[in-house]
PDB file of N, CA and C in Angstrom:
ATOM      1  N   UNK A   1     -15.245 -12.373  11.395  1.00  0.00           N
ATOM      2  CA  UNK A   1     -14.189 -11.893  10.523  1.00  0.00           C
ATOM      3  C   UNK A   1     -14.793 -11.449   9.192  1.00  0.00           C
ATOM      4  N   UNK A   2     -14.218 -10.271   8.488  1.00  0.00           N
ATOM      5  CA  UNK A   2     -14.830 -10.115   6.988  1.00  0.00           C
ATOM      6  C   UNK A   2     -14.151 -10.590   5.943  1.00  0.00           C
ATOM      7  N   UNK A   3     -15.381 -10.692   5.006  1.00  0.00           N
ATOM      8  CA  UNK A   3     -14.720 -12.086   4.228  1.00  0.00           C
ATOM      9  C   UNK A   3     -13.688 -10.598   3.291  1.00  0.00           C
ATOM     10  N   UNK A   4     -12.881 -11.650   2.806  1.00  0.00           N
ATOM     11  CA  UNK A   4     -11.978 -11.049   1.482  1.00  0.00           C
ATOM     12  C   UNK A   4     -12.568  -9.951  -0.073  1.00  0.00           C
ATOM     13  N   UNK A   5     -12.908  -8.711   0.032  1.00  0.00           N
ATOM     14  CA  UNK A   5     -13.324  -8.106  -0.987  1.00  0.00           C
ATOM     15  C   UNK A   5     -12.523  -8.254  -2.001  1.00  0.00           C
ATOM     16  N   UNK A   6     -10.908  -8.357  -2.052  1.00  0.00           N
ATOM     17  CA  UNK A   6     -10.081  -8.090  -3.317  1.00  0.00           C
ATOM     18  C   UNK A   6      -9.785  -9.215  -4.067  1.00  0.00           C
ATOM     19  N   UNK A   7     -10.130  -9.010  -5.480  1.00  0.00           N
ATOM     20  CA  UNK A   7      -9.579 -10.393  -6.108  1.00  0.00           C
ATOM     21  C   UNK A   7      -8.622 -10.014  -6.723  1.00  0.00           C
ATOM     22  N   UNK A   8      -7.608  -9.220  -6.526  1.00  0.00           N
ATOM     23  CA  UNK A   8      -6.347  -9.357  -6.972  1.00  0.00           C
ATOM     24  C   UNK A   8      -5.282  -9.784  -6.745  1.00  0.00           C
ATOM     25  N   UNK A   9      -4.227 -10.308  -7.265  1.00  0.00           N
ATOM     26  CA  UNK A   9      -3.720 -11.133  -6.490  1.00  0.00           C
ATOM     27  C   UNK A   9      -2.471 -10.059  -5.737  1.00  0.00           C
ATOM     28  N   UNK A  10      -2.354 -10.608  -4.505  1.00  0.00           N
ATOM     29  CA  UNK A  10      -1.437  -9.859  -3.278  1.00  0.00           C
ATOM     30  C   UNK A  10      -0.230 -10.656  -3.573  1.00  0.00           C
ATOM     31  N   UNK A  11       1.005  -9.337  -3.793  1.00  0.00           N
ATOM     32  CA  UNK A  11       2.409  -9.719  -4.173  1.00  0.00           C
ATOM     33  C   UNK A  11       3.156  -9.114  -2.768  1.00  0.00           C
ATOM     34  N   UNK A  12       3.742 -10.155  -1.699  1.00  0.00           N
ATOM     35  CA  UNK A  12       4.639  -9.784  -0.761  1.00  0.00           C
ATOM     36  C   UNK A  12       5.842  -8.333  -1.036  1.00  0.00           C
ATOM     37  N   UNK A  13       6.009  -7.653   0.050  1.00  0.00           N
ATOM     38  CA  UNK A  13       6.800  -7.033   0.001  1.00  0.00           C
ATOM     39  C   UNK A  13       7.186  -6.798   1.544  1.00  0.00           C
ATOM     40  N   UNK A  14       8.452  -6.329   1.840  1.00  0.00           N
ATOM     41  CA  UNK A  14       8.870  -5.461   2.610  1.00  0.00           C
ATOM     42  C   UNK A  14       9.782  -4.082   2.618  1.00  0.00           C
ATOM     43  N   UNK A  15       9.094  -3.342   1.646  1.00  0.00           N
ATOM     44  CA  UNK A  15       9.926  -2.507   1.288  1.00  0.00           C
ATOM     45  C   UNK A  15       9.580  -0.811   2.336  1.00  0.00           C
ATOM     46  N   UNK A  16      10.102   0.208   2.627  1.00  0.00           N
ATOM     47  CA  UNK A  16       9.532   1.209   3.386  1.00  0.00           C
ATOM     48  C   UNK A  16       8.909   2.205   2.415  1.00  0.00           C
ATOM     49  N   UNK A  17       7.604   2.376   2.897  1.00  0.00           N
ATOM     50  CA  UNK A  17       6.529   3.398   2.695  1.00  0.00           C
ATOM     51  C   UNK A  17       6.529   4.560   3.436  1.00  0.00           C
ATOM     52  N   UNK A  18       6.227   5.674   2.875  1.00  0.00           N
ATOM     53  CA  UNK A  18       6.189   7.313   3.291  1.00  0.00           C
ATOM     54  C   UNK A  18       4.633   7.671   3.506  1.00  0.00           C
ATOM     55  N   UNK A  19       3.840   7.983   4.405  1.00  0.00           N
ATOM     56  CA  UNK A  19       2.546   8.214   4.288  1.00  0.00           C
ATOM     57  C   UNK A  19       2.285   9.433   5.038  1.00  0.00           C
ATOM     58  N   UNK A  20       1.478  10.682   3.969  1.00  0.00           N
ATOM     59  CA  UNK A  20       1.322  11.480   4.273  1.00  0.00           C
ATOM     60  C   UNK A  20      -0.314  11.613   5.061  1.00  0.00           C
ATOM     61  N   UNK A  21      -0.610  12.130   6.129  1.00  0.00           N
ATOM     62  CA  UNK A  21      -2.036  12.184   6.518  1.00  0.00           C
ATOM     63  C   UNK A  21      -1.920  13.377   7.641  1.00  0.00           C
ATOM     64  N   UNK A  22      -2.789  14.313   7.084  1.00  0.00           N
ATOM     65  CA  UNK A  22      -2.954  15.413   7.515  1.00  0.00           C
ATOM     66  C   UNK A  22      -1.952  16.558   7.940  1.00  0.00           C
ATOM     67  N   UNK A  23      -1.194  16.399   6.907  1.00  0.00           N
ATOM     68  CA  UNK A  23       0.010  17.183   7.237  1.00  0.00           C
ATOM     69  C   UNK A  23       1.184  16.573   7.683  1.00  0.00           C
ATOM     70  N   UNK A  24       1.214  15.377   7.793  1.00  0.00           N
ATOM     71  CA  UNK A  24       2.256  14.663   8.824  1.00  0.00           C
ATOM     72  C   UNK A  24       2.896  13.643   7.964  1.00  0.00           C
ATOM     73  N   UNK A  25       3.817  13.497   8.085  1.00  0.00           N
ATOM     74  CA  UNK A  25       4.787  12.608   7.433  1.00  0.00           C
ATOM     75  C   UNK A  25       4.826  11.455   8.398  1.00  0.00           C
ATOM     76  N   UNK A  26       4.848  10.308   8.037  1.00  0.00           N
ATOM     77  CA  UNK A  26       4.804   8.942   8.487  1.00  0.00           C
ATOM     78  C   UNK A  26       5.671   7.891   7.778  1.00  0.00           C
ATOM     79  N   UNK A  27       6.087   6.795   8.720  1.00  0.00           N
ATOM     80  CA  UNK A  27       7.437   5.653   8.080  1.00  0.00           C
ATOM     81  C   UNK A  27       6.397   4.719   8.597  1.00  0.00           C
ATOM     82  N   UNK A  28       6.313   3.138   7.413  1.00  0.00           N
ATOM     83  CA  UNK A  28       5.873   2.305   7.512  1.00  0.00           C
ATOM     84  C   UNK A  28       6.322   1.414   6.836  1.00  0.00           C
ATOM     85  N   UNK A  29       6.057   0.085   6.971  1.00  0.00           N
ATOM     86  CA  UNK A  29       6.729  -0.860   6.019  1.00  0.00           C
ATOM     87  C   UNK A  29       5.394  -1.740   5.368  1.00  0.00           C
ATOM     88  N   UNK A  30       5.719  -2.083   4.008  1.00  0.00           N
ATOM     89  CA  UNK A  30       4.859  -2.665   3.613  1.00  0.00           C
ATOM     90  C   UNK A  30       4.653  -4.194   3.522  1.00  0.00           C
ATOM     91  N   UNK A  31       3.738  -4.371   3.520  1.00  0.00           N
ATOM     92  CA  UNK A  31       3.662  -5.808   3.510  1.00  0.00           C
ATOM     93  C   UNK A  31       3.145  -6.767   2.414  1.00  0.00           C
ATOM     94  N   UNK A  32       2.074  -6.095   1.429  1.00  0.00           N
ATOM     95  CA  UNK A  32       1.876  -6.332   0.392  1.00  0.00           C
ATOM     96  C   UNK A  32       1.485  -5.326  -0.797  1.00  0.00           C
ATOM     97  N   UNK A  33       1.655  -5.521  -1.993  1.00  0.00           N
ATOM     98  CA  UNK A  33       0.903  -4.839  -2.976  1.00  0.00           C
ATOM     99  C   UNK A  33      -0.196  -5.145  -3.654  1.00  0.00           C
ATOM    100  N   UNK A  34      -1.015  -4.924  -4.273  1.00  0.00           N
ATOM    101  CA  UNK A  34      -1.926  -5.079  -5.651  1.00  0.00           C
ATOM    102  C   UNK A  34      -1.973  -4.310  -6.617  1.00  0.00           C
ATOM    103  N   UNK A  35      -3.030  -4.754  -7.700  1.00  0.00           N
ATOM    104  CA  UNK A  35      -3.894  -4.038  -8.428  1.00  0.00           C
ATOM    105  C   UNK A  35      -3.839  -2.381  -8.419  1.00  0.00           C
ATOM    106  N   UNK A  36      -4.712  -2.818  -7.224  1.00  0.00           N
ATOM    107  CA  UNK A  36      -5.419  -1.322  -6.584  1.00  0.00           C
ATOM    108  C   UNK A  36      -4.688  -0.845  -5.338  1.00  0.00           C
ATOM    109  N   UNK A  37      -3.879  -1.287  -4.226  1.00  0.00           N
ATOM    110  CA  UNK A  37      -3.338  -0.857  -3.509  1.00  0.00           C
ATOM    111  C   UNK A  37      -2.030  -1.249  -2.353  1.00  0.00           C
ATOM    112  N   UNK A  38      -2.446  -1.378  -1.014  1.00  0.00           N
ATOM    113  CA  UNK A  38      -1.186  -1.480  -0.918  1.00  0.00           C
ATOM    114  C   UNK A  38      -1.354  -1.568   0.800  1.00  0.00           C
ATOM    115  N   UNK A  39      -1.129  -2.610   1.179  1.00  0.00           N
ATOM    116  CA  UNK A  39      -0.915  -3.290   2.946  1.00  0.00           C
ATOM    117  C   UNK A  39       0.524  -2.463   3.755  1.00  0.00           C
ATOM    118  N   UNK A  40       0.390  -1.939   5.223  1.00  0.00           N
ATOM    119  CA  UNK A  40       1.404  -1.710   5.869  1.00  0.00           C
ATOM    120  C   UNK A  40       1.330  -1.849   7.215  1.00  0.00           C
ATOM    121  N   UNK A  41       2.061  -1.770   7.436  1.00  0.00           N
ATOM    122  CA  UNK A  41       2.635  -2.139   9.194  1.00  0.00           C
ATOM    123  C   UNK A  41       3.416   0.021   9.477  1.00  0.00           C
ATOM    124  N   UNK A  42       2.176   0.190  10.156  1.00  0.00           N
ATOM    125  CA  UNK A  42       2.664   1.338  10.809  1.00  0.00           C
ATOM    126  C   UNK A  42       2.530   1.952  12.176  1.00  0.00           C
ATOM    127  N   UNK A  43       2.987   2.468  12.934  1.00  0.00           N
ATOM    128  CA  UNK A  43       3.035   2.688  14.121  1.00  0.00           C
ATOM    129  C   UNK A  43       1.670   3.845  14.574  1.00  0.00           C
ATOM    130  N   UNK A  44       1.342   4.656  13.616  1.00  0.00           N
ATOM    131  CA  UNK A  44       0.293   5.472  14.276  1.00  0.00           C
ATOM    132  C   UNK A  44      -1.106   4.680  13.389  1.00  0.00           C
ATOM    133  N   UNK A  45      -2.195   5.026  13.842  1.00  0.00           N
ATOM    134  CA  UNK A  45      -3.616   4.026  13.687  1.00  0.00           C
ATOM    135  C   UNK A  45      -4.214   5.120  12.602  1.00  0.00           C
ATOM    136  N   UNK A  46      -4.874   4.911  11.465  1.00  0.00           N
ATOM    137  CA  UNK A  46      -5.410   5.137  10.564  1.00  0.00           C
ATOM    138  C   UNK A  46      -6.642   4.972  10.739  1.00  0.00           C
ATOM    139  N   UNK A  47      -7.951   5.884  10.393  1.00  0.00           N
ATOM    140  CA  UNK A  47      -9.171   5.651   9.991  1.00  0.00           C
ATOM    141  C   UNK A  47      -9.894   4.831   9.184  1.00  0.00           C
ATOM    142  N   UNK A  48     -11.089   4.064   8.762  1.00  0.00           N
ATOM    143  CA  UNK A  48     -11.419   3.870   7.585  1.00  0.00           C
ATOM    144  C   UNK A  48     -11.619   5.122   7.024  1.00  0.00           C
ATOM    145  N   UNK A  49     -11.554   4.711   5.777  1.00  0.00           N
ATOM    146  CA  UNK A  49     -11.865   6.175   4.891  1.00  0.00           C
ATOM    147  C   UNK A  49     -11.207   7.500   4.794  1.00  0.00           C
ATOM    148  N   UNK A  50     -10.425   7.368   5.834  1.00  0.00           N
ATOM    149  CA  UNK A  50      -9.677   8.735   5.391  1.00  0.00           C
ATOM    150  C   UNK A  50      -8.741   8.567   4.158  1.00  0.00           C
ATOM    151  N   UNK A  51      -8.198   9.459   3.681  1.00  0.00           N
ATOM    152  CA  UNK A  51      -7.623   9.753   2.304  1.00  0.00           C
ATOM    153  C   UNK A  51      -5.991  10.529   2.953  1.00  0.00           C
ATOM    154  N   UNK A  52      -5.022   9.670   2.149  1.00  0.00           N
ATOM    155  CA  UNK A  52      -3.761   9.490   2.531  1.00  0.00           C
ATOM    156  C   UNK A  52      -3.292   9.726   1.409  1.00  0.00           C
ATOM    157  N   UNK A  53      -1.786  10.141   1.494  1.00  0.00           N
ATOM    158  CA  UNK A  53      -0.667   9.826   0.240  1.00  0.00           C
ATOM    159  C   UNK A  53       0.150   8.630   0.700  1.00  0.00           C
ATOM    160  N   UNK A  54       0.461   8.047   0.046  1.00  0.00           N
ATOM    161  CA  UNK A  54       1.874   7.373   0.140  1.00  0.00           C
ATOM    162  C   UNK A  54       2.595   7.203  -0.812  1.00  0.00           C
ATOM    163  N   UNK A  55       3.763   7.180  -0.681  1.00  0.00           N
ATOM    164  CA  UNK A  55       5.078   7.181  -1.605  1.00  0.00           C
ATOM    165  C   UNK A  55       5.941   5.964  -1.176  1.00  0.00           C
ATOM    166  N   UNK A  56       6.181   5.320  -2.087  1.00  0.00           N
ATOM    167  CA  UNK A  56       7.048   3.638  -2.225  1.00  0.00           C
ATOM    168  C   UNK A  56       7.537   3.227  -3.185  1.00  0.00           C
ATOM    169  N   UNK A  57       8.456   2.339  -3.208  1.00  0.00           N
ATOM    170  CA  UNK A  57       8.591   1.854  -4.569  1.00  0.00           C
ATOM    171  C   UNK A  57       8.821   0.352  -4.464  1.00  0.00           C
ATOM    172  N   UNK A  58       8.967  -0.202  -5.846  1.00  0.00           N
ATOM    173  CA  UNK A  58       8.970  -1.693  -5.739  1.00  0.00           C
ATOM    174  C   UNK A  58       9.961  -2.071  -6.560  1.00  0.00           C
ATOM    175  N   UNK A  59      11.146  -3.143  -6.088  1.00  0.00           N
ATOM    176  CA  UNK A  59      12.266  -3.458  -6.887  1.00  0.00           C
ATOM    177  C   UNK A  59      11.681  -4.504  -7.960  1.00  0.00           C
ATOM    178  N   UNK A  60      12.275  -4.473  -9.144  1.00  0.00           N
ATOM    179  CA  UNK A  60      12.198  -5.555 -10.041  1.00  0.00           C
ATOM    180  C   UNK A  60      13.026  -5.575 -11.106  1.00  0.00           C
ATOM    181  N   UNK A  61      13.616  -6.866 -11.744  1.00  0.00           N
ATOM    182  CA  UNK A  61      14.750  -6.358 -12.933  1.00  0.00           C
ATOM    183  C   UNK A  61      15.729  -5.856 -12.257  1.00  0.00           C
ATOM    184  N   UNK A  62      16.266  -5.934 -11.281  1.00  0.00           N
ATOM    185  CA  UNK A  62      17.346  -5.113 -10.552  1.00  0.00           C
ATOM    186  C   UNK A  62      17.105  -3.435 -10.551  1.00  0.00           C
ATOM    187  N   UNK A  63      15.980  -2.730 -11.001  1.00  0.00           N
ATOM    188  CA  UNK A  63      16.091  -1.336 -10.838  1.00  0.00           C
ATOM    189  C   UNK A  63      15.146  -1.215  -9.900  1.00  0.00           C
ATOM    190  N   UNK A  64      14.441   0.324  -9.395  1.00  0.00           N
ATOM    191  CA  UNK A  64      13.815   0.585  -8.337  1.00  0.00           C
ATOM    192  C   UNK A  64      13.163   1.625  -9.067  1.00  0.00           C
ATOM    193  N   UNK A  65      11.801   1.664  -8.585  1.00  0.00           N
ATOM    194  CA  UNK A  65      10.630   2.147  -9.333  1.00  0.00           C
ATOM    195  C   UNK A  65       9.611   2.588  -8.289  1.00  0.00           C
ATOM    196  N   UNK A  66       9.558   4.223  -8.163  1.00  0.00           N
ATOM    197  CA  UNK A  66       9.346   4.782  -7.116  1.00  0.00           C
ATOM    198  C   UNK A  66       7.479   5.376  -7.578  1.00  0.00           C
ATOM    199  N   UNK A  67       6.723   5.373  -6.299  1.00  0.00           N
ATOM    200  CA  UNK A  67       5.561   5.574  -6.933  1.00  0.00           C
ATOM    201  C   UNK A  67       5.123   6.461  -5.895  1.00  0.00           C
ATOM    202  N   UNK A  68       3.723   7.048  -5.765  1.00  0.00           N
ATOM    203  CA  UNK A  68       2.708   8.285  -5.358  1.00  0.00           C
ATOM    204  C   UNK A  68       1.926   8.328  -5.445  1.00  0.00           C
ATOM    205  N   UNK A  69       1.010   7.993  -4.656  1.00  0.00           N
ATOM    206  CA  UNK A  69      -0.457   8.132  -4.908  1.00  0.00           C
ATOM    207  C   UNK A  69      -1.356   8.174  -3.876  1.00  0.00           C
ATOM    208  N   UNK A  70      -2.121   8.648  -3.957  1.00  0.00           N
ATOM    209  CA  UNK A  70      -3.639   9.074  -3.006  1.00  0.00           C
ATOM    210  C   UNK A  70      -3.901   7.816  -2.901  1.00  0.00           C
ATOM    211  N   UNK A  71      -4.819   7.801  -1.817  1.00  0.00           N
ATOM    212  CA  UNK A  71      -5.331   6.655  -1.307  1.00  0.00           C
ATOM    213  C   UNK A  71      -6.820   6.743  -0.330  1.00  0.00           C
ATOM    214  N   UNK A  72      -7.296   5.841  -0.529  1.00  0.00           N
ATOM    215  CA  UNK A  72      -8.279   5.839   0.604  1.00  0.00           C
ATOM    216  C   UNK A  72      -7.781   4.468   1.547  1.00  0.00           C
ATOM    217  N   UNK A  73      -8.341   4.507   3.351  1.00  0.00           N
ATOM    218  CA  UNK A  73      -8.090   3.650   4.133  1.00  0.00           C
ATOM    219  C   UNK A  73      -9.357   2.993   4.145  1.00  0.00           C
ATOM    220  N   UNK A  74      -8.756   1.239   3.566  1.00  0.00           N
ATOM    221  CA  UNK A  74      -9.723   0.704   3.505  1.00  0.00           C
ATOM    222  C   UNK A  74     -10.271  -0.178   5.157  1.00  0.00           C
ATOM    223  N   UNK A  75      -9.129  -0.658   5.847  1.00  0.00           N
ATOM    224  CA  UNK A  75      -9.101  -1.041   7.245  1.00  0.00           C
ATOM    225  C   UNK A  75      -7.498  -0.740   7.790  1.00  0.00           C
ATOM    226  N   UNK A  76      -7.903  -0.692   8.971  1.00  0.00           N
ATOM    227  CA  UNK A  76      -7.073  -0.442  10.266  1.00  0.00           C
ATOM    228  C   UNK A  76      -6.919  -1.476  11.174  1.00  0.00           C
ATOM    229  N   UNK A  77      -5.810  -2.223  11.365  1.00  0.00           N
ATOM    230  CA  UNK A  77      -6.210  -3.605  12.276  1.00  0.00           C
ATOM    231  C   UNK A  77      -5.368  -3.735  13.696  1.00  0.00           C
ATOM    232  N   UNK A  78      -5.880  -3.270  14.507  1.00  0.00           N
ATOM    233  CA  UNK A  78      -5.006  -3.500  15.681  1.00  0.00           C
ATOM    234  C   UNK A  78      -3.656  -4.169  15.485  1.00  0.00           C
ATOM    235  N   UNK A  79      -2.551  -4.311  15.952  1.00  0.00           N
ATOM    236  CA  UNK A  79      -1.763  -5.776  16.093  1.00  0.00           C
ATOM    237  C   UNK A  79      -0.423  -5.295  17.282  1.00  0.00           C
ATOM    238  N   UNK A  80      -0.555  -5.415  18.221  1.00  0.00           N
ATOM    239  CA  UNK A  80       0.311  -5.356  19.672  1.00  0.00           C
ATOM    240  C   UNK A  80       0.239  -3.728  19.094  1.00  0.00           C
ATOM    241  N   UNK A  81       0.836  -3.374  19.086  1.00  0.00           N
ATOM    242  CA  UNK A  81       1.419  -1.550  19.172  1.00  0.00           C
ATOM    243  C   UNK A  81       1.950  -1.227  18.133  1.00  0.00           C
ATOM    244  N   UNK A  82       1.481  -1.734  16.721  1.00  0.00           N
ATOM    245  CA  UNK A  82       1.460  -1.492  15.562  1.00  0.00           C
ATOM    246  C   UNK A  82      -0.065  -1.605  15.265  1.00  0.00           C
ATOM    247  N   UNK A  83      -0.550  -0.865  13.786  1.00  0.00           N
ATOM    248  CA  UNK A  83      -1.347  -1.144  13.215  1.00  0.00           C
ATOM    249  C   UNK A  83      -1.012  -1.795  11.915  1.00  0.00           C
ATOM    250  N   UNK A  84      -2.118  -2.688  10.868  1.00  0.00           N
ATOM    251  CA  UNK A  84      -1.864  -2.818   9.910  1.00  0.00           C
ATOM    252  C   UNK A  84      -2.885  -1.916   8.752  1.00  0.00           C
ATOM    253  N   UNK A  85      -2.181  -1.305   8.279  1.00  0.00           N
ATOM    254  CA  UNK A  85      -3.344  -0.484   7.143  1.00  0.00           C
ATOM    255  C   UNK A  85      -3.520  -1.106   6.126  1.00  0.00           C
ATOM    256  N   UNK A  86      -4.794  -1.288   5.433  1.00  0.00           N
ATOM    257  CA  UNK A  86      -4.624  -1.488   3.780  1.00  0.00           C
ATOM    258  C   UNK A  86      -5.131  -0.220   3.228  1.00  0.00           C
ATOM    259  N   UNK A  87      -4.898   0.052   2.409  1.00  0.00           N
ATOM    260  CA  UNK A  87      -5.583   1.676   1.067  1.00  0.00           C
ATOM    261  C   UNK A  87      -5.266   0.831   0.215  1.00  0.00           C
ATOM    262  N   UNK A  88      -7.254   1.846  -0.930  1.00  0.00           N
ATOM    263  CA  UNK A  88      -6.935   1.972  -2.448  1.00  0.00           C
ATOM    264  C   UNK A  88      -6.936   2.606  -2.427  1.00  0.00           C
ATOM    265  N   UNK A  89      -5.660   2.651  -3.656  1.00  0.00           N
ATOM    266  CA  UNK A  89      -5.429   3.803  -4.790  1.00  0.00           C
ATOM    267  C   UNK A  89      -6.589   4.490  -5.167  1.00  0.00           C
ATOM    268  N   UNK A  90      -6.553   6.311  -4.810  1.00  0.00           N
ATOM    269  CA  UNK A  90      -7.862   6.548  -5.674  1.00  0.00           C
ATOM    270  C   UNK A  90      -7.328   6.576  -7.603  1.00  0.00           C
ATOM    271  N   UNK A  91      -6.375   6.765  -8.052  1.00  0.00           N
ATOM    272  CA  UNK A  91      -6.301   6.366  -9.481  1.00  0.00           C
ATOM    273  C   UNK A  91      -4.629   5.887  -9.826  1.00  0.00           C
ATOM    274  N   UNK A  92      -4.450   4.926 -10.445  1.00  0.00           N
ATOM    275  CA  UNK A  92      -3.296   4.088 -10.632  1.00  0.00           C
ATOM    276  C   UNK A  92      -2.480   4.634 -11.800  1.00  0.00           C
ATOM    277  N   UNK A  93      -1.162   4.435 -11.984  1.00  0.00           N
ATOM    278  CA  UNK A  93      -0.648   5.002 -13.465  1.00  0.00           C
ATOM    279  C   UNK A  93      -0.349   3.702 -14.585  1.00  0.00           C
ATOM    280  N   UNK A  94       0.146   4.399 -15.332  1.00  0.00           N
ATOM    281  CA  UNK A  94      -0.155   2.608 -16.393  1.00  0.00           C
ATOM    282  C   UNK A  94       1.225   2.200 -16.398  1.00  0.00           C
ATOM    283  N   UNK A  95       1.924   3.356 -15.705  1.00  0.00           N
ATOM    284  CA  UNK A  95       3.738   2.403 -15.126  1.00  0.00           C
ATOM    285  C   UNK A  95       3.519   1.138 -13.775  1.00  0.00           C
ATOM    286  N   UNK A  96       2.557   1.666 -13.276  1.00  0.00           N
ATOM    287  CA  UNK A  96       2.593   1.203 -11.961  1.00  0.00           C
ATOM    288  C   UNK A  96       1.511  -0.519 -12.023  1.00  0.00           C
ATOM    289  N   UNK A  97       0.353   0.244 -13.130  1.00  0.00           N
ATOM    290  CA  UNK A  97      -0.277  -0.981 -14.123  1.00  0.00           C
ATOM    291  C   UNK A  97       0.335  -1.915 -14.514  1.00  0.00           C
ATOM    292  N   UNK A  98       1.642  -1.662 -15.519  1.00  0.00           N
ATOM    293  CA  UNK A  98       2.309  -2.249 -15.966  1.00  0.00           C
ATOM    294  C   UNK A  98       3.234  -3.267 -15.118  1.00  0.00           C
ATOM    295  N   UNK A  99       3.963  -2.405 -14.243  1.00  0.00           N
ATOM    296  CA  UNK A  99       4.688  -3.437 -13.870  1.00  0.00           C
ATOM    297  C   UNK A  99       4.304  -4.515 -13.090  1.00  0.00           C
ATOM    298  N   UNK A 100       2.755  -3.735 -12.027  1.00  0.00           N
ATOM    299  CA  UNK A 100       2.315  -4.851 -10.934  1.00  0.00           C
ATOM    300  C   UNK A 100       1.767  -5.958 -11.885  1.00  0.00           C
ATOM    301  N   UNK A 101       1.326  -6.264 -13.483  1.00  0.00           N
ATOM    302  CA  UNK A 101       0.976  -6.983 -13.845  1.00  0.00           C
ATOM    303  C   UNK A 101       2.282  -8.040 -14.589  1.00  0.00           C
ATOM    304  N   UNK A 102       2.997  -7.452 -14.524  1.00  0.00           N
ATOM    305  CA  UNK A 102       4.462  -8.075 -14.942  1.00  0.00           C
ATOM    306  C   UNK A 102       5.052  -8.806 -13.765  1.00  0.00           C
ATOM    307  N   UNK A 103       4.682  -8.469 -12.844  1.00  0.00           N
ATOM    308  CA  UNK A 103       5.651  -9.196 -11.433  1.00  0.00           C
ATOM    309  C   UNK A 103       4.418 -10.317 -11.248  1.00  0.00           C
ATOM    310  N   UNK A 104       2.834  -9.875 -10.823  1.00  0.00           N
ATOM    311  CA  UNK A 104       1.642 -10.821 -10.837  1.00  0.00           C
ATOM    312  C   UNK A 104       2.249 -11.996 -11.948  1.00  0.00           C
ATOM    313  N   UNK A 105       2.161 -11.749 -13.292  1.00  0.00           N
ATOM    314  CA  UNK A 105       2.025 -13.267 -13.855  1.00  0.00           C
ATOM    315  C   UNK A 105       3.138 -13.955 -14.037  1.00  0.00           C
ATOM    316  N   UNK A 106       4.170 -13.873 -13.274  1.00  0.00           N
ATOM    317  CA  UNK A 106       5.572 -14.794 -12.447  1.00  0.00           C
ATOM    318  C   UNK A 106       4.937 -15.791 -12.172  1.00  0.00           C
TER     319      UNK A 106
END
């Protein structure tokens, strides 16, 4: 098994993710956030390394806060007839900074 690269801390979610890869529009659900990126449960299998969009957002404060961003695939993990993806962000915004560090120190 490989050990754990991220030391950020992983905030649960299940909210639905939009992922664009190679022209194709994709539905996934997420499973966690960070720092730098962002865990999902999706039905078609992802590369390492390929470079994705996804679009999501994360509730907090009662409003909804919608985000976009490039990504690289960091792993792809089998699981029955789903995959699980993780991606980083190739660059973060300081809304998206902001709030994941506002929900983190809860």
């Amino acid at each position: 098994m490989k050990a754990e690269q991220r030391t950020a801390k992983r905030l649960p979610s299940s909210r639905p993710v939009v992922y664009l890869h190679d022209k194709h529009n994709s539905y996934a659900t997420m499973t966690d956030f960070s720092s730098n990126g962002i865990g999902f449960i999706a039905d078609i299998e992802s590369l390492d390394n390929d470079f994705i969009e996804v679009h999501f957002d994360i509730i907090a404060n009662k409003e909804i806060y919608p985000f976009q961003f490039k990504a690289e695939v960091k792993h792809c993990t089998h699981l029955n007839h789903k995959c699980h993806i993780g991606v980083q962000f190739d660059i973060t915004t300081q809304a998206y900074t902001q709030l994941y560090n506002q929900l983190a120190s809860r």
